[in-house]
PDB file of N, CA and C in Angstrom:
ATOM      1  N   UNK A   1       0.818  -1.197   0.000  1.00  0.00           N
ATOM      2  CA  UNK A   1       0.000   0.000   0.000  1.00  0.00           C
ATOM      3  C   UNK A   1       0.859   1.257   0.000  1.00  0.00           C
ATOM      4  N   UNK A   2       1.972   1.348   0.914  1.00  0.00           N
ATOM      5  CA  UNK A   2       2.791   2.333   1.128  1.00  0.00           C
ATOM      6  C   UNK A   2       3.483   2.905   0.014  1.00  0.00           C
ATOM      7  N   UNK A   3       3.915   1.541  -0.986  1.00  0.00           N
ATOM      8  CA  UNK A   3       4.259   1.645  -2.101  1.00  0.00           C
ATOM      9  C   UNK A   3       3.852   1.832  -3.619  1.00  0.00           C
ATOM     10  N   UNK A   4       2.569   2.111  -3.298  1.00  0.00           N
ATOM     11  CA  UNK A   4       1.780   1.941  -4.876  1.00  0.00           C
ATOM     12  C   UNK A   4       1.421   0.738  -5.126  1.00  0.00           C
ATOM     13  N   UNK A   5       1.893  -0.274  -4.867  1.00  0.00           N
ATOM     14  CA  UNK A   5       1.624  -1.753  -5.263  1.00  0.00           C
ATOM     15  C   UNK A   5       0.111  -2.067  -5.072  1.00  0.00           C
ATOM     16  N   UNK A   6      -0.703  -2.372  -5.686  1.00  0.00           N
ATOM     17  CA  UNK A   6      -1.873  -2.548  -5.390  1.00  0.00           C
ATOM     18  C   UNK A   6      -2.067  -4.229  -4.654  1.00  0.00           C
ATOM     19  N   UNK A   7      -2.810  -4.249  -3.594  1.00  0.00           N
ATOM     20  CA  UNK A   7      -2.943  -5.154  -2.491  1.00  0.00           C
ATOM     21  C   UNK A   7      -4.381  -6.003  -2.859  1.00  0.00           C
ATOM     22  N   UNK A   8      -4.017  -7.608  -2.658  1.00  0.00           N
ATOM     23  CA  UNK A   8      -5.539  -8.232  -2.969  1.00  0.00           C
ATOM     24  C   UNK A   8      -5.412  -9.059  -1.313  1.00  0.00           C
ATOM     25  N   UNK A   9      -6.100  -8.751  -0.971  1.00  0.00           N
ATOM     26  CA  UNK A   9      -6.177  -9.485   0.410  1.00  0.00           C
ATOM     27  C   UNK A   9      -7.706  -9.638   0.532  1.00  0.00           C
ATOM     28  N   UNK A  10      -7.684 -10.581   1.837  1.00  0.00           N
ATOM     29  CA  UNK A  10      -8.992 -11.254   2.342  1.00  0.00           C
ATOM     30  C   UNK A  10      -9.788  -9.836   3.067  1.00  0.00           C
ATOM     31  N   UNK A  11     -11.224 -10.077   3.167  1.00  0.00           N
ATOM     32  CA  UNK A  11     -11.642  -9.114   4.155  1.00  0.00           C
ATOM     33  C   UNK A  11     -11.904  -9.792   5.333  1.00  0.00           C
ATOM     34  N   UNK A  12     -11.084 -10.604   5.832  1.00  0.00           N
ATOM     35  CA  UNK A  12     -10.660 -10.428   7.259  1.00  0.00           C
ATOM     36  C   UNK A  12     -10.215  -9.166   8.018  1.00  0.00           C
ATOM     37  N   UNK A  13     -10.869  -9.511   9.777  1.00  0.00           N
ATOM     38  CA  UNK A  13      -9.933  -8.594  10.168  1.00  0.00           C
ATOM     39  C   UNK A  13      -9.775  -6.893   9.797  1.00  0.00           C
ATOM     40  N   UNK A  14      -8.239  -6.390   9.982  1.00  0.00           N
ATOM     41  CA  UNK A  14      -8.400  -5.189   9.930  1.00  0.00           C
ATOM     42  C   UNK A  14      -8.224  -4.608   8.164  1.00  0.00           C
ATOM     43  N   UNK A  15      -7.707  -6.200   7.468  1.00  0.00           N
ATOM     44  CA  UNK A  15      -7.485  -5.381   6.341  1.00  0.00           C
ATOM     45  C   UNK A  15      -8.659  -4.941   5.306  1.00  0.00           C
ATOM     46  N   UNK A  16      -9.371  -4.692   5.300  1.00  0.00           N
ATOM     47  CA  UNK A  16     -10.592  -3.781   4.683  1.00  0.00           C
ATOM     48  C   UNK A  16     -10.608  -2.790   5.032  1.00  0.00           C
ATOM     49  N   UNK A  17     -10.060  -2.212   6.606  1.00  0.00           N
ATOM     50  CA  UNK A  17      -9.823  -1.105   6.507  1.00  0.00           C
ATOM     51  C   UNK A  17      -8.759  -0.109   6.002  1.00  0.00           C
ATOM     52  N   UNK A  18      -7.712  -1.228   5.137  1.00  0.00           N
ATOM     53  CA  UNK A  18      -6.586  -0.449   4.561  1.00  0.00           C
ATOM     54  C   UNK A  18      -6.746  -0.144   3.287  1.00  0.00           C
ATOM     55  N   UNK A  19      -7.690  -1.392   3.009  1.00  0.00           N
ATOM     56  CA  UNK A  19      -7.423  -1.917   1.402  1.00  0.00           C
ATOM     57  C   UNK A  19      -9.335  -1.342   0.860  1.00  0.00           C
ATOM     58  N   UNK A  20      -9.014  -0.139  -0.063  1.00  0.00           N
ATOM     59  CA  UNK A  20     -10.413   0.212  -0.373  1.00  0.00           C
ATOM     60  C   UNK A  20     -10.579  -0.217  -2.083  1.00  0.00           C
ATOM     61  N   UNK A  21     -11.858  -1.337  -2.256  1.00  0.00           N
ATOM     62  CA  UNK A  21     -11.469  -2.129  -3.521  1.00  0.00           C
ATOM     63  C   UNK A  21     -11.970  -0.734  -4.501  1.00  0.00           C
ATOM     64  N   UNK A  22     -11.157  -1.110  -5.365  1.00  0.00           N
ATOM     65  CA  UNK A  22     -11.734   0.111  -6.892  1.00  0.00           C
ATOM     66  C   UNK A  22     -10.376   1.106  -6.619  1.00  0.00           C
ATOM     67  N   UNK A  23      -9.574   1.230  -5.541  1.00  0.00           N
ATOM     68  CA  UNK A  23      -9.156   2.451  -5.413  1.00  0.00           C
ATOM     69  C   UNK A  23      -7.343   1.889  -5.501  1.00  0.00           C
ATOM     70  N   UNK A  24      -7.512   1.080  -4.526  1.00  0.00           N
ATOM     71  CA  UNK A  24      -5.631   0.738  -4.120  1.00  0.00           C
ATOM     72  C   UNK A  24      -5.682  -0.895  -3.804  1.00  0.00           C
ATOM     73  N   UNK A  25      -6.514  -1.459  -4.098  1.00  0.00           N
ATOM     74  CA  UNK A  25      -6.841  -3.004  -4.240  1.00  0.00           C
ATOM     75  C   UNK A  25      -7.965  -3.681  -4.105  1.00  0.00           C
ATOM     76  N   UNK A  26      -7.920  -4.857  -4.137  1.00  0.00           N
ATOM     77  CA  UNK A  26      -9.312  -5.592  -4.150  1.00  0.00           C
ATOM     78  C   UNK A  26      -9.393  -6.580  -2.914  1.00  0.00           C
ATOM     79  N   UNK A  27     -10.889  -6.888  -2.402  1.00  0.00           N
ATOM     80  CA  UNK A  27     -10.687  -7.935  -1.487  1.00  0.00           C
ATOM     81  C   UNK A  27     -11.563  -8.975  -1.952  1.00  0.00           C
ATOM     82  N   UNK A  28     -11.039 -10.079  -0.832  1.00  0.00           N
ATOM     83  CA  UNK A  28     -12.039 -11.695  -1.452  1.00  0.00           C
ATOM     84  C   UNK A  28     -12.549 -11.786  -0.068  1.00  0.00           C
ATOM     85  N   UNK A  29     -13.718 -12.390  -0.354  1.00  0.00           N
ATOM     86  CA  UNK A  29     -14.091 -13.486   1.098  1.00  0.00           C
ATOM     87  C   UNK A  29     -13.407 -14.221   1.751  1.00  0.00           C
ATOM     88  N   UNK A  30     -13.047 -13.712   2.906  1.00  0.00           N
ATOM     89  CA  UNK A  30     -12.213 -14.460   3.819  1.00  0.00           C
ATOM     90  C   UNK A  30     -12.439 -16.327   3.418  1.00  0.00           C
ATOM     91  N   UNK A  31     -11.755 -16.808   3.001  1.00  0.00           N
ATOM     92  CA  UNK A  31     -11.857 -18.561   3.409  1.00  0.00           C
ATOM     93  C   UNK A  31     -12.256 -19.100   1.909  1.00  0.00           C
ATOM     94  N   UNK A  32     -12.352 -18.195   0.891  1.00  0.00           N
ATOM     95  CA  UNK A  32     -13.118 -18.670  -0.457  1.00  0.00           C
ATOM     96  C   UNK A  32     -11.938 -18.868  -1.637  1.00  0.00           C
ATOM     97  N   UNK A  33     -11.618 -19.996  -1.876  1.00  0.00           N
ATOM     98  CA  UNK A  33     -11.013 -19.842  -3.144  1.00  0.00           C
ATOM     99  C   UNK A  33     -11.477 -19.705  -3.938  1.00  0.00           C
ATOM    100  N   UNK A  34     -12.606 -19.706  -4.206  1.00  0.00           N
ATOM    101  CA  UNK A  34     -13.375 -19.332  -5.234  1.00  0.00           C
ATOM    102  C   UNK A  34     -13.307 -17.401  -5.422  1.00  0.00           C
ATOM    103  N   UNK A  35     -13.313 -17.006  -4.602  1.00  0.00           N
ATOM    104  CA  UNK A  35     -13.702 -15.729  -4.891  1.00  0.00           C
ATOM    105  C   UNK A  35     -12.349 -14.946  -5.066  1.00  0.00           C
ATOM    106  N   UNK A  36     -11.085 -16.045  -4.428  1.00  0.00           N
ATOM    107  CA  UNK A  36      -9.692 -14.998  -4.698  1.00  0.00           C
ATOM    108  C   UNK A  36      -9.383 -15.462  -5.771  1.00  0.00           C
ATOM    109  N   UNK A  37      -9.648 -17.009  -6.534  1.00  0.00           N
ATOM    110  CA  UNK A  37      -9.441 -17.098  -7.953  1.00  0.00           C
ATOM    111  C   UNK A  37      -9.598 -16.027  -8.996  1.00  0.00           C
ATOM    112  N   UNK A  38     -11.458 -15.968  -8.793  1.00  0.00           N
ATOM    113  CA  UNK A  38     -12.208 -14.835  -9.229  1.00  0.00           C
ATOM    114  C   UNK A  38     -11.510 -13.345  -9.503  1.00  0.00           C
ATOM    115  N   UNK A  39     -11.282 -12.788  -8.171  1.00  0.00           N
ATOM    116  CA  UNK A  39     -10.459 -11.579  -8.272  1.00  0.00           C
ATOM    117  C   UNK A  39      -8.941 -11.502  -8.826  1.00  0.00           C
ATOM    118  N   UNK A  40      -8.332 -12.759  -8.421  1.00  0.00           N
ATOM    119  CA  UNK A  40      -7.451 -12.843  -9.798  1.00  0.00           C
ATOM    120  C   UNK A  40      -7.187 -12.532 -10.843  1.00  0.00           C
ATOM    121  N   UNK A  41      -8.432 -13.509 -11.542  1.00  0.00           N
ATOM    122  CA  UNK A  41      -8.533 -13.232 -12.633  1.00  0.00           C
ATOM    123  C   UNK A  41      -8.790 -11.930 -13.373  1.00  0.00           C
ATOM    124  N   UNK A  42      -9.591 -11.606 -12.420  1.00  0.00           N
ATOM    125  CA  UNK A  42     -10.221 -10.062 -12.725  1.00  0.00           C
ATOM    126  C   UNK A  42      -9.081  -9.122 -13.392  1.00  0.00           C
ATOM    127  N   UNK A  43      -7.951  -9.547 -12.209  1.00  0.00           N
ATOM    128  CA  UNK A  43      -7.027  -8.025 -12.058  1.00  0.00           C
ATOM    129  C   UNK A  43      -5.937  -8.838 -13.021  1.00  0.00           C
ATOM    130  N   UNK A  44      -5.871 -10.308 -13.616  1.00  0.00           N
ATOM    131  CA  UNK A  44      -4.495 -10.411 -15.098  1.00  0.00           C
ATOM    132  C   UNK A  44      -5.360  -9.978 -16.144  1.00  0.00           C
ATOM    133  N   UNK A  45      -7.003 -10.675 -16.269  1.00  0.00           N
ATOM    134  CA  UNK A  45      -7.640 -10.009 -17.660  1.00  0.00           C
ATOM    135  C   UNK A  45      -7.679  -8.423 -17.807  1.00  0.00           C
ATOM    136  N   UNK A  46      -7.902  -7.631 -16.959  1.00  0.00           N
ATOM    137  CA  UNK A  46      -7.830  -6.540 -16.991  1.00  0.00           C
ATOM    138  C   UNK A  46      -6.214  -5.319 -16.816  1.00  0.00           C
ATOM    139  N   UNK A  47      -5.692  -5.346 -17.323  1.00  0.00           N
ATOM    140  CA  UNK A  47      -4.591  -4.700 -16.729  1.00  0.00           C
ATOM    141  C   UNK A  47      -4.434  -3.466 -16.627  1.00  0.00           C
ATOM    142  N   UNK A  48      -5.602  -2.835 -17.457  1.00  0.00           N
ATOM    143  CA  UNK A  48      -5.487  -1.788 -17.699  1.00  0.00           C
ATOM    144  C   UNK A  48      -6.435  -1.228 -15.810  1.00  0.00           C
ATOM    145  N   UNK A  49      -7.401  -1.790 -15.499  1.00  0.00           N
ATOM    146  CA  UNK A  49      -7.778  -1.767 -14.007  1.00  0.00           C
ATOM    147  C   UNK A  49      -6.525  -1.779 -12.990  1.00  0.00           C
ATOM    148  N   UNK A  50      -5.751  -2.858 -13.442  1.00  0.00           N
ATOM    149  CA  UNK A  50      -4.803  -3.403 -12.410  1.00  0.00           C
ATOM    150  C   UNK A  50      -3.672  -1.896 -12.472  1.00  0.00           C
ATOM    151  N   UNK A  51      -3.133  -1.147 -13.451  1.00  0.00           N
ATOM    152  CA  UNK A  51      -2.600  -0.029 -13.815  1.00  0.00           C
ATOM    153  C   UNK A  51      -3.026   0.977 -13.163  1.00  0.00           C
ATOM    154  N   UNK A  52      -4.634   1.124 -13.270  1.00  0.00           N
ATOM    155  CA  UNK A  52      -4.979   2.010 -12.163  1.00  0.00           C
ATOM    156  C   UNK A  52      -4.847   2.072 -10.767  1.00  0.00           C
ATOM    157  N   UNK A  53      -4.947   0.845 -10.928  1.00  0.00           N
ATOM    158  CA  UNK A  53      -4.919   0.650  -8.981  1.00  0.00           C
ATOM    159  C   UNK A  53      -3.494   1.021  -8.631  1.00  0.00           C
ATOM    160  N   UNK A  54      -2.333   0.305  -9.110  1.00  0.00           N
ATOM    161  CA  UNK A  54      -1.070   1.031  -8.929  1.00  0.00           C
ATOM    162  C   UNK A  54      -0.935   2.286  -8.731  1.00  0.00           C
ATOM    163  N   UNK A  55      -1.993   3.231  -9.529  1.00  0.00           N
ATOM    164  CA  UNK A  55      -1.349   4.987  -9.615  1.00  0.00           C
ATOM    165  C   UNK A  55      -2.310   5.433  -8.688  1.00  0.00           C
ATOM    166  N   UNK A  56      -2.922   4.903  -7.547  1.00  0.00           N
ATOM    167  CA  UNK A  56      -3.720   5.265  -6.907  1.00  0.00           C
ATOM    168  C   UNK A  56      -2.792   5.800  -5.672  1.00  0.00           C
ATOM    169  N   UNK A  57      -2.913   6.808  -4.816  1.00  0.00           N
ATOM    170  CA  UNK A  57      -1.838   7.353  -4.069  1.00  0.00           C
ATOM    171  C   UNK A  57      -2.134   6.710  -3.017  1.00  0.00           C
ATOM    172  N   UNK A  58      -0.689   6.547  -2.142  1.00  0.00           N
ATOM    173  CA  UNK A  58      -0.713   5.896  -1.313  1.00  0.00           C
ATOM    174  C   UNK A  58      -1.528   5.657  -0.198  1.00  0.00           C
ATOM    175  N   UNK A  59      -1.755   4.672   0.052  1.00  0.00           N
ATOM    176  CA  UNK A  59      -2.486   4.545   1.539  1.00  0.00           C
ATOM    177  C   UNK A  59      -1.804   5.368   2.983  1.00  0.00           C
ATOM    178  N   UNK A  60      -2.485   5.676   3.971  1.00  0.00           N
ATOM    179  CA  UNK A  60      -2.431   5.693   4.842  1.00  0.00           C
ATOM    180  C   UNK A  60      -0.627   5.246   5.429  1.00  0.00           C
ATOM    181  N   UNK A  61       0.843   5.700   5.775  1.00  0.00           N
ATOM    182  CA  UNK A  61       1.550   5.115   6.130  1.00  0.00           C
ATOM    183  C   UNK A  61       1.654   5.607   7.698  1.00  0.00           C
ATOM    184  N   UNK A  62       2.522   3.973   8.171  1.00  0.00           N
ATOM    185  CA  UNK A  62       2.564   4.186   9.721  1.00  0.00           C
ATOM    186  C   UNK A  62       2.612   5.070  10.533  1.00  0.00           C
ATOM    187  N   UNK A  63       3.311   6.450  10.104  1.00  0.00           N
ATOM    188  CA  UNK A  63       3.511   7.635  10.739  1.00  0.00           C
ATOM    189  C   UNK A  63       1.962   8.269  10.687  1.00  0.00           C
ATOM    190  N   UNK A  64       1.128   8.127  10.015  1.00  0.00           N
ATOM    191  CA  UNK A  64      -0.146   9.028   9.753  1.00  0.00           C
ATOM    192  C   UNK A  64      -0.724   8.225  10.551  1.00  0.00           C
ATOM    193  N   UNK A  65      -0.825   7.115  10.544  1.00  0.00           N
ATOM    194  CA  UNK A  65      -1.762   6.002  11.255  1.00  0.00           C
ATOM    195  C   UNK A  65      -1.665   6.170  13.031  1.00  0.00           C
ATOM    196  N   UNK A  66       0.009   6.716  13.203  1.00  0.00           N
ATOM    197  CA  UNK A  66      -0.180   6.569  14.582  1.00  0.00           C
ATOM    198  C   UNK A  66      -0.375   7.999  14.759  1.00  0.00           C
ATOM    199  N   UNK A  67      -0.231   9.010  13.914  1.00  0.00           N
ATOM    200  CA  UNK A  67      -0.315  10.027  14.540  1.00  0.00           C
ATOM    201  C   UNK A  67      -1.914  10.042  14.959  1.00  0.00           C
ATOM    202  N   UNK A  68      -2.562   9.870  14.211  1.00  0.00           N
ATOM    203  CA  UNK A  68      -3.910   9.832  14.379  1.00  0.00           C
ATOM    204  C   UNK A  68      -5.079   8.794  15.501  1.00  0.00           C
ATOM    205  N   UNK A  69      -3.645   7.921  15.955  1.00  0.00           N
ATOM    206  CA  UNK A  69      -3.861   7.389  17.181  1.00  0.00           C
ATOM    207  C   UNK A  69      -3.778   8.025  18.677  1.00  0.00           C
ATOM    208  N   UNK A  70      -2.367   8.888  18.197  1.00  0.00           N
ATOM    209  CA  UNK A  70      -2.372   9.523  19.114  1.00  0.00           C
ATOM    210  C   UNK A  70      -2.712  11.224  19.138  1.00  0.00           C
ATOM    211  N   UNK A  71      -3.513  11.400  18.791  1.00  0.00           N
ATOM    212  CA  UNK A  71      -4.402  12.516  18.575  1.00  0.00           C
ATOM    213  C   UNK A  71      -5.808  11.879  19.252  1.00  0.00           C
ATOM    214  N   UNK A  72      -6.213  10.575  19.695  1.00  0.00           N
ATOM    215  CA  UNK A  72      -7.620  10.162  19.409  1.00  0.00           C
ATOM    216  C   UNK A  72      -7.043   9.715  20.887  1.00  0.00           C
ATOM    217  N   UNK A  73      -5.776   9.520  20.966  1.00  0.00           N
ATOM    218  CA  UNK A  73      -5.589   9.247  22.645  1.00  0.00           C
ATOM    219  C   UNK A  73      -5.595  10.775  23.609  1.00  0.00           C
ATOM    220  N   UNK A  74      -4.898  11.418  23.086  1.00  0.00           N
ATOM    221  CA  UNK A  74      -4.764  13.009  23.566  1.00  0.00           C
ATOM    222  C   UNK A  74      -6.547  13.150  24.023  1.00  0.00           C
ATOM    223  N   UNK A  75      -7.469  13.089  23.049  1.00  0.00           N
ATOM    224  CA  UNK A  75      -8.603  13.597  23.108  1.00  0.00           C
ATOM    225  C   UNK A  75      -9.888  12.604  24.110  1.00  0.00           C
ATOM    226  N   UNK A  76      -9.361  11.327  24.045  1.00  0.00           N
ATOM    227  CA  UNK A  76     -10.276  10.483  24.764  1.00  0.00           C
ATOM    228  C   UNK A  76      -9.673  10.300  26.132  1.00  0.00           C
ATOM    229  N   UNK A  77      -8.645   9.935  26.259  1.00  0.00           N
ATOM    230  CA  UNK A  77      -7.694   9.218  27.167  1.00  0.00           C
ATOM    231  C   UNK A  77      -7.185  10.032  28.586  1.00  0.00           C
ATOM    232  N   UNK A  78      -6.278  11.046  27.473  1.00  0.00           N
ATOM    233  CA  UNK A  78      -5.585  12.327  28.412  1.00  0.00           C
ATOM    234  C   UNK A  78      -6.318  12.598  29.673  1.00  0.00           C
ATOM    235  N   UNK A  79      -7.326  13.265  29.288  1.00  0.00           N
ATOM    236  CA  UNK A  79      -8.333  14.048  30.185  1.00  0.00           C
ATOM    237  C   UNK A  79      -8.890  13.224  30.934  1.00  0.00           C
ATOM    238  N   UNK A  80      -9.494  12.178  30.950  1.00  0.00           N
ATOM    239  CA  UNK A  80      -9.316  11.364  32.058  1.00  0.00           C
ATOM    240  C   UNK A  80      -8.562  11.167  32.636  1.00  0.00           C
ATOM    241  N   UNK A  81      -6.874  10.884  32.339  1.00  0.00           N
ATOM    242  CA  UNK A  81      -5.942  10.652  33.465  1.00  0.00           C
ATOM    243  C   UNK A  81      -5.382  11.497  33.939  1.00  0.00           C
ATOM    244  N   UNK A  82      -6.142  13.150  33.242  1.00  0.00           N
ATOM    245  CA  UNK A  82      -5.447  14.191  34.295  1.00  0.00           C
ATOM    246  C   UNK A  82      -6.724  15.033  35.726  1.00  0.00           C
ATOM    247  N   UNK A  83      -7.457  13.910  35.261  1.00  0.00           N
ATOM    248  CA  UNK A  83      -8.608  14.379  36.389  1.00  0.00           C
ATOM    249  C   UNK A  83      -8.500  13.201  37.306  1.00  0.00           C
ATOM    250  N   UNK A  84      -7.735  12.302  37.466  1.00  0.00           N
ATOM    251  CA  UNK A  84      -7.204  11.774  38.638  1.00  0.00           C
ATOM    252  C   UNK A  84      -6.887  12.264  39.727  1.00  0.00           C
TER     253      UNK A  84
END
Protein backbone atom coordinates (compact mmCIF):
# COMPACT_ATOMS: atom_id res chain seq x y z
CA UNK A 1 0.00 0.00 0.00
CA UNK A 2 2.79 2.33 1.13
CA UNK A 3 4.26 1.64 -2.10
CA UNK A 4 1.78 1.94 -4.88
CA UNK A 5 1.62 -1.75 -5.26
CA UNK A 6 -1.87 -2.55 -5.39
CA UNK A 7 -2.94 -5.15 -2.49
CA UNK A 8 -5.54 -8.23 -2.97
CA UNK A 9 -6.18 -9.49 0.41
CA UNK A 10 -8.99 -11.25 2.34
CA UNK A 11 -11.64 -9.11 4.16
CA UNK A 12 -10.66 -10.43 7.26
CA UNK A 13 -9.93 -8.59 10.17
CA UNK A 14 -8.40 -5.19 9.93
CA UNK A 15 -7.49 -5.38 6.34
CA UNK A 16 -10.59 -3.78 4.68
CA UNK A 17 -9.82 -1.11 6.51
CA UNK A 18 -6.59 -0.45 4.56
CA UNK A 19 -7.42 -1.92 1.40
CA UNK A 20 -10.41 0.21 -0.37
CA UNK A 21 -11.47 -2.13 -3.52
CA UNK A 22 -11.73 0.11 -6.89
CA UNK A 23 -9.16 2.45 -5.41
CA UNK A 24 -5.63 0.74 -4.12
CA UNK A 25 -6.84 -3.00 -4.24
CA UNK A 26 -9.31 -5.59 -4.15
CA UNK A 27 -10.69 -7.93 -1.49
CA UNK A 28 -12.04 -11.69 -1.45
CA UNK A 29 -14.09 -13.49 1.10
CA UNK A 30 -12.21 -14.46 3.82
CA UNK A 31 -11.86 -18.56 3.41
CA UNK A 32 -13.12 -18.67 -0.46
CA UNK A 33 -11.01 -19.84 -3.14
CA UNK A 34 -13.38 -19.33 -5.23
CA UNK A 35 -13.70 -15.73 -4.89
CA UNK A 36 -9.69 -15.00 -4.70
CA UNK A 37 -9.44 -17.10 -7.95
CA UNK A 38 -12.21 -14.83 -9.23
CA UNK A 39 -10.46 -11.58 -8.27
CA UNK A 40 -7.45 -12.84 -9.80
CA UNK A 41 -8.53 -13.23 -12.63
CA UNK A 42 -10.22 -10.06 -12.72
CA UNK A 43 -7.03 -8.03 -12.06
CA UNK A 44 -4.50 -10.41 -15.10
CA UNK A 45 -7.64 -10.01 -17.66
CA UNK A 46 -7.83 -6.54 -16.99
CA UNK A 47 -4.59 -4.70 -16.73
CA UNK A 48 -5.49 -1.79 -17.70
CA UNK A 49 -7.78 -1.77 -14.01
CA UNK A 50 -4.80 -3.40 -12.41
CA UNK A 51 -2.60 -0.03 -13.81
CA UNK A 52 -4.98 2.01 -12.16
CA UNK A 53 -4.92 0.65 -8.98
CA UNK A 54 -1.07 1.03 -8.93
CA UNK A 55 -1.35 4.99 -9.62
CA UNK A 56 -3.72 5.27 -6.91
CA UNK A 57 -1.84 7.35 -4.07
CA UNK A 58 -0.71 5.90 -1.31
CA UNK A 59 -2.49 4.54 1.54
CA UNK A 60 -2.43 5.69 4.84
CA UNK A 61 1.55 5.11 6.13
CA UNK A 62 2.56 4.19 9.72
CA UNK A 63 3.51 7.64 10.74
CA UNK A 64 -0.15 9.03 9.75
CA UNK A 65 -1.76 6.00 11.25
CA UNK A 66 -0.18 6.57 14.58
CA UNK A 67 -0.31 10.03 14.54
CA UNK A 68 -3.91 9.83 14.38
CA UNK A 69 -3.86 7.39 17.18
CA UNK A 70 -2.37 9.52 19.11
CA UNK A 71 -4.40 12.52 18.58
CA UNK A 72 -7.62 10.16 19.41
CA UNK A 73 -5.59 9.25 22.64
CA UNK A 74 -4.76 13.01 23.57
CA UNK A 75 -8.60 13.60 23.11
CA UNK A 76 -10.28 10.48 24.76
CA UNK A 77 -7.69 9.22 27.17
CA UNK A 78 -5.58 12.33 28.41
CA UNK A 79 -8.33 14.05 30.18
CA UNK A 80 -9.32 11.36 32.06
CA UNK A 81 -5.94 10.65 33.47
CA UNK A 82 -5.45 14.19 34.30
CA UNK A 83 -8.61 14.38 36.39
CA UNK A 84 -7.20 11.77 38.64
Amino acid sequence: LACSVPVLASDAGALPEAVVPGANGALFRAGSGRDLRRRLRELVEEPEALHALASFPPAKTIDAHAAELAALYETVAAPRLLAR
